[in-house]
C-alpha atoms as a PDB file:
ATOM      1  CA  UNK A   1      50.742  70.522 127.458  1.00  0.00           C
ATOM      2  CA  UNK A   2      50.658  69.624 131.064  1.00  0.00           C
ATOM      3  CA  UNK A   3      54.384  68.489 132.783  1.00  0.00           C
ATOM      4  CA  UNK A   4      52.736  65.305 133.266  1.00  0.00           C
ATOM      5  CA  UNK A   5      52.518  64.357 130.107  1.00  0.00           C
ATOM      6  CA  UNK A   6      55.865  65.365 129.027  1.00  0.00           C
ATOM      7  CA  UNK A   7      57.382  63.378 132.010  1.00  0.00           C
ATOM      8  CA  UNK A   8      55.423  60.204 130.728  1.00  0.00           C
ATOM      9  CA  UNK A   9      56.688  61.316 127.026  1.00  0.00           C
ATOM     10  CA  UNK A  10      60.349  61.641 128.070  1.00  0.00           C
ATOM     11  CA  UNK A  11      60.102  58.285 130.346  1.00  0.00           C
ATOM     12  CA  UNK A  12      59.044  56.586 127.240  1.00  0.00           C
ATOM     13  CA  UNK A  13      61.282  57.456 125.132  1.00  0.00           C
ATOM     14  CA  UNK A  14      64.479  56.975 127.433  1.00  0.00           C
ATOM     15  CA  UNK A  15      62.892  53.466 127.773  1.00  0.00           C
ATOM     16  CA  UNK A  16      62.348  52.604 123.952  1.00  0.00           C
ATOM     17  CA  UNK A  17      66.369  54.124 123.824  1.00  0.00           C
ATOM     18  CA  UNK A  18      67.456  51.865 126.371  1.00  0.00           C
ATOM     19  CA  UNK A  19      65.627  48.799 124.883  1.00  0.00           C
ATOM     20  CA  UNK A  20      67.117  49.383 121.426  1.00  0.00           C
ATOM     21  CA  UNK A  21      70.480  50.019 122.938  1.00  0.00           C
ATOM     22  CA  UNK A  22      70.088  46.529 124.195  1.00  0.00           C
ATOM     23  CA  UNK A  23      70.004  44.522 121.572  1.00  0.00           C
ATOM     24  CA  UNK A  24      73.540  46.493 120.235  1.00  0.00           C
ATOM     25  CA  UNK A  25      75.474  43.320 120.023  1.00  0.00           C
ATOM     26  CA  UNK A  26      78.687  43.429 119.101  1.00  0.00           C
ATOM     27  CA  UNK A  27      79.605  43.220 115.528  1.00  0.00           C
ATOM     28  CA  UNK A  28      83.183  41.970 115.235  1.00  0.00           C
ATOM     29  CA  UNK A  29      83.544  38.716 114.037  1.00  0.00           C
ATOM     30  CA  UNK A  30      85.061  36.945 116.774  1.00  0.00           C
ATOM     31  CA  UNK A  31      83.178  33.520 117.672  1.00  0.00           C
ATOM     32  CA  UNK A  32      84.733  32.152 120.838  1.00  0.00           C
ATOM     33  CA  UNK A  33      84.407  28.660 120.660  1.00  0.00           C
ATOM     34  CA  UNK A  34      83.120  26.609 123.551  1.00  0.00           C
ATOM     35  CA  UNK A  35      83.659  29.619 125.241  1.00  0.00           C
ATOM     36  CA  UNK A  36      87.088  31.231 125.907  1.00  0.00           C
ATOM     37  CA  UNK A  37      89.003  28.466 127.603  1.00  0.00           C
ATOM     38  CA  UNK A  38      92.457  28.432 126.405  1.00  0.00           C
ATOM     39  CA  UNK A  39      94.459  31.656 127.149  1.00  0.00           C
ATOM     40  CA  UNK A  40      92.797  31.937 130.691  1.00  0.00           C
ATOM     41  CA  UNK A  41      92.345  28.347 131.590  1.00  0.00           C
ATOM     42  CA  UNK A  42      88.480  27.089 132.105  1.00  0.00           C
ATOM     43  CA  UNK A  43      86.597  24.191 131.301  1.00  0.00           C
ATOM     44  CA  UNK A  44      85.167  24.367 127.860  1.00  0.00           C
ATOM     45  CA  UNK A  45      81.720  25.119 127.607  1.00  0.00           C
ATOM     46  CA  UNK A  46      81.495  26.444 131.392  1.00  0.00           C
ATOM     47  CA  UNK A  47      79.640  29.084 132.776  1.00  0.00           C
ATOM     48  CA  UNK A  48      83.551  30.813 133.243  1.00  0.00           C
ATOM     49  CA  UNK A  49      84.533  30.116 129.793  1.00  0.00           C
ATOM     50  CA  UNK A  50      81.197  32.037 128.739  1.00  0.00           C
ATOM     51  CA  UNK A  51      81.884  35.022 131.081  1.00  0.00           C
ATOM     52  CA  UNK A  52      85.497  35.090 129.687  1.00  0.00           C
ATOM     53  CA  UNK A  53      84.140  35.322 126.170  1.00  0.00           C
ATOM     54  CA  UNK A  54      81.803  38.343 127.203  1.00  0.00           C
ATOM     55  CA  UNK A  55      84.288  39.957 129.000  1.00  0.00           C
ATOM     56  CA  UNK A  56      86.783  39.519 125.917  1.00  0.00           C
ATOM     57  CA  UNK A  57      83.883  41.443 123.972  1.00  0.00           C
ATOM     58  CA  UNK A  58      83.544  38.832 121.527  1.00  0.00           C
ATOM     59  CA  UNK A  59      80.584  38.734 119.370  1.00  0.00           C
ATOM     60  CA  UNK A  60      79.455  35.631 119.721  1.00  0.00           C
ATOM     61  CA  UNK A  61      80.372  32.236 122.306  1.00  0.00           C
ATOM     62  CA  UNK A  62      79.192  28.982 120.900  1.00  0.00           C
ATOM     63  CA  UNK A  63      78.024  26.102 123.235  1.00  0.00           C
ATOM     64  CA  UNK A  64      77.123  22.456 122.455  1.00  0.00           C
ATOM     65  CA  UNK A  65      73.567  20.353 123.749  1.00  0.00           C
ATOM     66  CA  UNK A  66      72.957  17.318 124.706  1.00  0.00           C
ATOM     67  CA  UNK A  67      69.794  15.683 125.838  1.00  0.00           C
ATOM     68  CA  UNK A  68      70.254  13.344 129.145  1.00  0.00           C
ATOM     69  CA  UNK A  69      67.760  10.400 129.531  1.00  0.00           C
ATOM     70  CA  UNK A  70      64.994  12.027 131.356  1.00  0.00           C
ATOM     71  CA  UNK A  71      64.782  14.819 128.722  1.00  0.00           C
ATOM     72  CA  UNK A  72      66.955  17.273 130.205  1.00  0.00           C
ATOM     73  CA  UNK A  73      68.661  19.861 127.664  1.00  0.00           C
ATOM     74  CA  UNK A  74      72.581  20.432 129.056  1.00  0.00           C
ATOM     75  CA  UNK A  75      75.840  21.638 128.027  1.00  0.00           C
ATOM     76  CA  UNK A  76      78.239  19.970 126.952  1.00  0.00           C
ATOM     77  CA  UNK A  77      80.354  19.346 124.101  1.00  0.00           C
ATOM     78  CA  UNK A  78      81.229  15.479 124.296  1.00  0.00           C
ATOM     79  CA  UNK A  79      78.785  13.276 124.114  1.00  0.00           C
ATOM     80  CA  UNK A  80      80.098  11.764 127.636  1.00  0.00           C
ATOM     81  CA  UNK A  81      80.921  13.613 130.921  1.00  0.00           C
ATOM     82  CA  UNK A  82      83.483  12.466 132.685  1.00  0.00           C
ATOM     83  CA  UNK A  83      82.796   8.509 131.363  1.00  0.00           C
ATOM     84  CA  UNK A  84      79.157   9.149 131.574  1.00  0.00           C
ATOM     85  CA  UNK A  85      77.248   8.852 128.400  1.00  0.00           C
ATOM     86  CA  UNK A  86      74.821  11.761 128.346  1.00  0.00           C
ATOM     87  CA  UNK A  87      72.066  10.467 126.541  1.00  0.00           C
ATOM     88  CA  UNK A  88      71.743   7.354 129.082  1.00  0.00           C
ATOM     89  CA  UNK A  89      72.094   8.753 132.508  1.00  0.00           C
ATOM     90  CA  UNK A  90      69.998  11.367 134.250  1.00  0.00           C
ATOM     91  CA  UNK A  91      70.975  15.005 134.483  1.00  0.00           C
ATOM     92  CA  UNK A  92      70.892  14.346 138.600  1.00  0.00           C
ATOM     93  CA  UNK A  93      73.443  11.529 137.935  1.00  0.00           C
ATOM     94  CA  UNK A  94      76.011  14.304 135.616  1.00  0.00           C
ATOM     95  CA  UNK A  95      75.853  16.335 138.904  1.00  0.00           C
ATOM     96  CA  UNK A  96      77.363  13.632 141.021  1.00  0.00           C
ATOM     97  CA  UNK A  97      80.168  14.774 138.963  1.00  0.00           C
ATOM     98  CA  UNK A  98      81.346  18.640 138.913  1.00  0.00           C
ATOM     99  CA  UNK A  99      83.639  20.305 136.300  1.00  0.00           C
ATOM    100  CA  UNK A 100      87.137  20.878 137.153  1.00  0.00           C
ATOM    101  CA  UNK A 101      86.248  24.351 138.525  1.00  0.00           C
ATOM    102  CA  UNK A 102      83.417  23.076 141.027  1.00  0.00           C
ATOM    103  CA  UNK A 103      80.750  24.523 138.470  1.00  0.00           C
ATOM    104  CA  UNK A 104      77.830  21.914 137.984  1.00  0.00           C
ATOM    105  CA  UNK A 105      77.122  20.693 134.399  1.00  0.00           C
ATOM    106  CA  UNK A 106      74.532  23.503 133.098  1.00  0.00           C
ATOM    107  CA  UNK A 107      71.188  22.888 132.138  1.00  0.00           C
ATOM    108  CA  UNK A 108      70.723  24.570 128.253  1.00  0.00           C
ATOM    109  CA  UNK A 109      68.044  27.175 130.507  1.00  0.00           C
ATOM    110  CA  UNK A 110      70.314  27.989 132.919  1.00  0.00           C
ATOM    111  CA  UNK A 111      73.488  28.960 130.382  1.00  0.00           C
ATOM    112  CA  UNK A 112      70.901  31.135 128.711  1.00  0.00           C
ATOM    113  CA  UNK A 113      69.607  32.766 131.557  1.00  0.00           C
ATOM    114  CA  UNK A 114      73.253  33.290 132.667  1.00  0.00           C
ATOM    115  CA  UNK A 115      74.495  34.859 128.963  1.00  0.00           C
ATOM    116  CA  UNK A 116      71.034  36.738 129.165  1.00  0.00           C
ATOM    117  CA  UNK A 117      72.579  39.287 132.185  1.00  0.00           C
ATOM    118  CA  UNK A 118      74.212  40.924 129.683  1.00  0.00           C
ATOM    119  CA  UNK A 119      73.550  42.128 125.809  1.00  0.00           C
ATOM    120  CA  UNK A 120      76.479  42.487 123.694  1.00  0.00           C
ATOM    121  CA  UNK A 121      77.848  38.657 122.761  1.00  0.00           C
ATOM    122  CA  UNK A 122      75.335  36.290 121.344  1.00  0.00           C
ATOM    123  CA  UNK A 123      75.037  32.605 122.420  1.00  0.00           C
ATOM    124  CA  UNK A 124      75.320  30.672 119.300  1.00  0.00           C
ATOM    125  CA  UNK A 125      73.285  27.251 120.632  1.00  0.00           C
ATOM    126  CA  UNK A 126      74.789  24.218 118.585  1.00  0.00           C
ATOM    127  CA  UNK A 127      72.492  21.379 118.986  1.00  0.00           C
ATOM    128  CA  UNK A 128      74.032  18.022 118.759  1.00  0.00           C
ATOM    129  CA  UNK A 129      72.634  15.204 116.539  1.00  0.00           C
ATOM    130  CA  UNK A 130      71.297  11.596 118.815  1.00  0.00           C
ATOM    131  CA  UNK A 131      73.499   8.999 118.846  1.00  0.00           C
ATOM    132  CA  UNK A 132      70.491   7.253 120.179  1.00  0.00           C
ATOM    133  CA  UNK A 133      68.170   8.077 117.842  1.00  0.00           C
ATOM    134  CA  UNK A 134      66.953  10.263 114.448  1.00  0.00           C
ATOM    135  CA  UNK A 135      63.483  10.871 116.826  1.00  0.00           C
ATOM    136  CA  UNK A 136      65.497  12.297 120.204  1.00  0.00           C
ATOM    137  CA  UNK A 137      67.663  14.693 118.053  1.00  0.00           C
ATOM    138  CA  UNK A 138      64.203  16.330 116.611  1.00  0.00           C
ATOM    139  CA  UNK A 139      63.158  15.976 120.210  1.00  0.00           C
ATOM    140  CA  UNK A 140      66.329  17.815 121.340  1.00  0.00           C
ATOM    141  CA  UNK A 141      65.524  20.838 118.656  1.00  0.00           C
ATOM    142  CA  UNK A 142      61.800  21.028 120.059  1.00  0.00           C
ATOM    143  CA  UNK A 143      62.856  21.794 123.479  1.00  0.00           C
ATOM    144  CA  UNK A 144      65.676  23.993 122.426  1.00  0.00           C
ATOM    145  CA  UNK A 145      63.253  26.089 120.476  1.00  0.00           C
ATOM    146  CA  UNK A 146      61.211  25.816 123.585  1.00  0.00           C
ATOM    147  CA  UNK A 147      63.355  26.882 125.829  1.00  0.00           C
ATOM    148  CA  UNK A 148      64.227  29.684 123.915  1.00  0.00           C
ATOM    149  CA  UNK A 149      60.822  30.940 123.955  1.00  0.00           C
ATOM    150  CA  UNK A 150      60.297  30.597 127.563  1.00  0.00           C
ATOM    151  CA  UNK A 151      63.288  32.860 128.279  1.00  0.00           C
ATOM    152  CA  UNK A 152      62.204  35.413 125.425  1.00  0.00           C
ATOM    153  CA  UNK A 153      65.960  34.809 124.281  1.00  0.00           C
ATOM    154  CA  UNK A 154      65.801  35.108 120.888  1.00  0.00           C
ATOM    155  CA  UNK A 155      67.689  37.862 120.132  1.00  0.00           C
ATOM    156  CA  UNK A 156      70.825  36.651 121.760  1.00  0.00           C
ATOM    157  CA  UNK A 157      70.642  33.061 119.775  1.00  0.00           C
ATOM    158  CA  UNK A 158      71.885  31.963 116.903  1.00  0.00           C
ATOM    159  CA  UNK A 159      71.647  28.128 116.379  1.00  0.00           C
ATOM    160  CA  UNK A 160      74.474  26.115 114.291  1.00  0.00           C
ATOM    161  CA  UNK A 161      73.673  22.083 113.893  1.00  0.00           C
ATOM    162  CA  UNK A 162      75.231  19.134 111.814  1.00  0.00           C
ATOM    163  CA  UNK A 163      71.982  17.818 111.614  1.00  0.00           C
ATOM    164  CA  UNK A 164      70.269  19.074 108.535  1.00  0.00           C
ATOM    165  CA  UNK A 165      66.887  17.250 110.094  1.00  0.00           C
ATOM    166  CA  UNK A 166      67.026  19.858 113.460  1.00  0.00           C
ATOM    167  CA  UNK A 167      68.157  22.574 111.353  1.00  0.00           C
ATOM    168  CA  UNK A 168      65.165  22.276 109.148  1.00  0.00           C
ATOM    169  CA  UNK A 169      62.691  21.434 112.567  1.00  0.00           C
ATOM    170  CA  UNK A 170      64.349  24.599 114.417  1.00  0.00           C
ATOM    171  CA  UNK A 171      63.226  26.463 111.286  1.00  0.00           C
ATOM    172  CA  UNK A 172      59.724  25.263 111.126  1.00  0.00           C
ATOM    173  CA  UNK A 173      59.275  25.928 114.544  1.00  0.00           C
ATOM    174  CA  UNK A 174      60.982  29.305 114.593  1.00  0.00           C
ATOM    175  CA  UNK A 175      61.010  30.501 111.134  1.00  0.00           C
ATOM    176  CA  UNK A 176      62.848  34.276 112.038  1.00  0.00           C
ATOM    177  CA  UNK A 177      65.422  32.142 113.921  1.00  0.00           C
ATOM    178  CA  UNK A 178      68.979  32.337 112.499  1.00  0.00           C
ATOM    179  CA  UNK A 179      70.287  28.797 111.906  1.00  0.00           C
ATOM    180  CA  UNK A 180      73.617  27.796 110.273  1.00  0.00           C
ATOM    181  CA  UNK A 181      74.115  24.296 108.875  1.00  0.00           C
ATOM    182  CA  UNK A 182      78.076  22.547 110.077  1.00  0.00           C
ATOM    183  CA  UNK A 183      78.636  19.484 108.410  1.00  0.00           C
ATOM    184  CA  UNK A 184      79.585  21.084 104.483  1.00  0.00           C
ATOM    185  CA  UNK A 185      77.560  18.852 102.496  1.00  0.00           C
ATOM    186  CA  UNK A 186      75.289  21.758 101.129  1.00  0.00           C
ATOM    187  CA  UNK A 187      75.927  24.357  98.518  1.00  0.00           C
ATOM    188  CA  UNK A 188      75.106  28.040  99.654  1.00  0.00           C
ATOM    189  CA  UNK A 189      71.959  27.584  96.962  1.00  0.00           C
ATOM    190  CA  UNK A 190      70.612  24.646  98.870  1.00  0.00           C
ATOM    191  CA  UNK A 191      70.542  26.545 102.072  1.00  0.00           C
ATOM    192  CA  UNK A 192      69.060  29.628 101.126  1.00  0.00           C
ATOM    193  CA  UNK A 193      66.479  27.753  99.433  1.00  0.00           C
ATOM    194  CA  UNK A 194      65.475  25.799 102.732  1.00  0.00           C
ATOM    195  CA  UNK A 195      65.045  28.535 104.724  1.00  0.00           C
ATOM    196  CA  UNK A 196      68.801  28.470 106.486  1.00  0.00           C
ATOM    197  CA  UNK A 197      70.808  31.661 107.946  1.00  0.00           C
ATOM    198  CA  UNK A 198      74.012  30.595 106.747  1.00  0.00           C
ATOM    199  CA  UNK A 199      76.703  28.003 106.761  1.00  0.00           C
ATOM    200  CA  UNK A 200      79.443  27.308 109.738  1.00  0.00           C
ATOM    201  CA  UNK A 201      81.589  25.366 107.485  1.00  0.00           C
ATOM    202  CA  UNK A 202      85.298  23.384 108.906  1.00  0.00           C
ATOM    203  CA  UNK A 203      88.874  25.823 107.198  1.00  0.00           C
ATOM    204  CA  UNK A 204      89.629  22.493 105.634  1.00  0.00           C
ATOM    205  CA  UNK A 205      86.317  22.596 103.645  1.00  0.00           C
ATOM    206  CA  UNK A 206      86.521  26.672 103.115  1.00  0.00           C
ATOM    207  CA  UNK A 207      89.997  25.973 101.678  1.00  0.00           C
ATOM    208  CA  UNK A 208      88.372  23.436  99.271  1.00  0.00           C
ATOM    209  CA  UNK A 209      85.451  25.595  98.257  1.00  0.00           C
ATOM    210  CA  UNK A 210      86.614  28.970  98.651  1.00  0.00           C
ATOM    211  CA  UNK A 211      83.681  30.094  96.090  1.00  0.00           C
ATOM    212  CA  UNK A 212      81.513  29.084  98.359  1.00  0.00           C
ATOM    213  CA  UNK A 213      81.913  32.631 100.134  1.00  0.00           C
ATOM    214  CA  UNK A 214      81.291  34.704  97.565  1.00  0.00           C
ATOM    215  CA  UNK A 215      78.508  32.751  96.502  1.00  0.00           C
ATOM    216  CA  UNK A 216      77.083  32.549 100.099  1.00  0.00           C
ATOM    217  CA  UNK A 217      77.205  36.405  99.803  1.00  0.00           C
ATOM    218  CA  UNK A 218      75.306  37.107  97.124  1.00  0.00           C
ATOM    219  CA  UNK A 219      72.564  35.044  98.803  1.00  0.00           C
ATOM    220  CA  UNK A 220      72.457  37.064 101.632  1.00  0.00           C
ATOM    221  CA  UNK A 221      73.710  34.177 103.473  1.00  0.00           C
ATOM    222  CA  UNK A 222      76.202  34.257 106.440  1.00  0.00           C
ATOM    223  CA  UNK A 223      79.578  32.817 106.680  1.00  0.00           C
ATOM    224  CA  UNK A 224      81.153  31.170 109.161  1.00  0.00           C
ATOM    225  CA  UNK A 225      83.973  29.228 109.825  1.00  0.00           C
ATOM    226  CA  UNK A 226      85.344  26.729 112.348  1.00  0.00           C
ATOM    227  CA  UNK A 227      87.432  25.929 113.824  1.00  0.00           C
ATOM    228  CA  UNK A 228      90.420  28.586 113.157  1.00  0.00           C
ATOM    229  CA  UNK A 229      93.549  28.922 115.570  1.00  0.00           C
ATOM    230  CA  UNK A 230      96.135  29.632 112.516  1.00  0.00           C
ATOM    231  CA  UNK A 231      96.832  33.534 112.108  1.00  0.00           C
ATOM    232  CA  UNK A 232      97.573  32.403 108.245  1.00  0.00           C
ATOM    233  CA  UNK A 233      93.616  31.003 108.344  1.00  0.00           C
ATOM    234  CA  UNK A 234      92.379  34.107 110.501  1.00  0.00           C
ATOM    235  CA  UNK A 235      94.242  36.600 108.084  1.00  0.00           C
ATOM    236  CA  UNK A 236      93.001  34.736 104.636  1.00  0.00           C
ATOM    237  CA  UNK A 237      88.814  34.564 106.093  1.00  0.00           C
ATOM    238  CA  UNK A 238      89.442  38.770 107.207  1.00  0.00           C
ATOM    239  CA  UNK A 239      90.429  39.162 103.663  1.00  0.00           C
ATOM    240  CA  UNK A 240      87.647  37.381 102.333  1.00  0.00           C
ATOM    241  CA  UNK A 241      85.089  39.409 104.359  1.00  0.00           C
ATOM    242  CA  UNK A 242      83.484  36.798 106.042  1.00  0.00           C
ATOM    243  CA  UNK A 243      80.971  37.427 108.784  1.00  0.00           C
ATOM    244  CA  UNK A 244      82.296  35.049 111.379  1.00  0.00           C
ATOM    245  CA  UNK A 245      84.756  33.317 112.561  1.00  0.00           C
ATOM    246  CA  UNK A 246      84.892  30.430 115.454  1.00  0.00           C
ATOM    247  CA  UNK A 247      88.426  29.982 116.748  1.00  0.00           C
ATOM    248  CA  UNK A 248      89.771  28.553 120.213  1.00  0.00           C
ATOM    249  CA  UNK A 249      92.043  31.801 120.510  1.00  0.00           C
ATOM    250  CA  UNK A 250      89.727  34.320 120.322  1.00  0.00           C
ATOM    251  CA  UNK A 251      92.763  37.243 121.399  1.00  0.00           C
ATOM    252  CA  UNK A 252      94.724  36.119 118.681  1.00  0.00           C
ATOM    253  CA  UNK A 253      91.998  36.958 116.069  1.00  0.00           C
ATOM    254  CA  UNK A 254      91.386  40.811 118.139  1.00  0.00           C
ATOM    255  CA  UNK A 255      95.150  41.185 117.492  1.00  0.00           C
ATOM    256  CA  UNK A 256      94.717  40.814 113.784  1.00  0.00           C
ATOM    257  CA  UNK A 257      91.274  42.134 113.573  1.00  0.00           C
ATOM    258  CA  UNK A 258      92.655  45.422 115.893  1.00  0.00           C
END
């Protein structure tokens, strides 16, 4: 066997090791939500609230999507910025107006791209129902699925929605895509038979159906919950094993976790 050959053999393996390695996300739990924007002040949903997440080591940072009128995926969580209505101006027209940190309002491609520099905390892409229309929000999924594509991102997304419509059009599009349904409506059964990941259900509805976990569980379903800043809430969902948990305070859930 020639040393050649076993440089090409040992070059491939280090590189099959290194891409595995990659996609070693963290597996603790911790959702940040819109980022983490509270502790170390940044505006929600910004670029700096997603680096502060990732430097935090949190598992996951969830961001919301709007469409603007010319069909422009961005991030936001309101469905106005700064008085505009997102759906009815351009995305040229959101950039007349910066965040409070100078950062421009970021395209859904370009947040990707940016939590795509690095491979431990996933971007968990919640895509916002139309207030304009039942046709633009199934529009919105299509390009968000598209998008994802594009970038080759799909290992670092999850996708959450409170529009059973997109969750069900994100799944027919992408069917090995992990989406969670928000708005509660839906027993753990109805999910798993539609094809869903798992549910991102409010504390206030988790405290009204706490057999909703265990029955989520046995359907190989996820759990997650939103949007938990009590340690009483954080400390109750840890007991109950639940895979994730969303919270604005994402250090006050690695205290109790740690």
């Amino acid at each position: 066997m020639s040393y050649q050959f076993l440089f090409i053999l040992g070059l491939s393996a280090c590189l099959l090791s290194c891409t595995t390695q990659k996609m070693e996300f963290h597996k603790n739990k911790v959702i940040s939500h819109r980022g983490a924007w509270k502790a170390s002040p940044h505006p929600q949903n910004s670029l700096a609230s997603l680096q502060e997440a990732i430097d935090l080591g949190c598992e996951g940072s969830e961001f919301d999507v709007w469409m603007t009128s010319d069909g422009i995926p961005v991030v936001n969580h309101d469905a106005d910025h700064e008085g505009m209505m997102i759906e009815e101006v351009t995305y040229a027209q959101l950039l007349e107006k910066p965040l409070s940190n100078g950062e421009k309002i970021s395209t859904a491609e370009d947040y990707i791209k940016y939590g795509m520099k690095q491979d431990k905390t996933k971007l968990i892409f919640e895509i916002k129902p139309s207030s304009v229309s039942k046709e633009k929000g199934i529009e919105l999924a299509e390009k968000s699925v598209a998008i994802v594509k594009k970038l080759g991102a799909e290992k670092w997304i999850d996708y959450i929605t409170f529009d059973y419509d997109i969750g069900l059009k994100v799944i027919s599009l992408d069917p090995k895509a992990n989406v969670a349904y928000l708005t509660g409506d839906k027993s753990p059964q109805e999910l798993k038979d539609n094809g869903f990941f798992g549910f991102d259900y409010n504390i206030k509805k988790m405290r009204e159906n706490p057999q909703w976990i265990k029955e989520a569980q046995k359907l190989n379903l996820t759990v997650n919950v939103w949007t938990v800043n009590k340690e009483e809430d954080m400390k109750w969902l840890l007991d109950q094993e639940v895979d994730f948990i969303t919270t604005d305070e994402p250090e006050k859930l690695f205290s109790l976790i740690r």
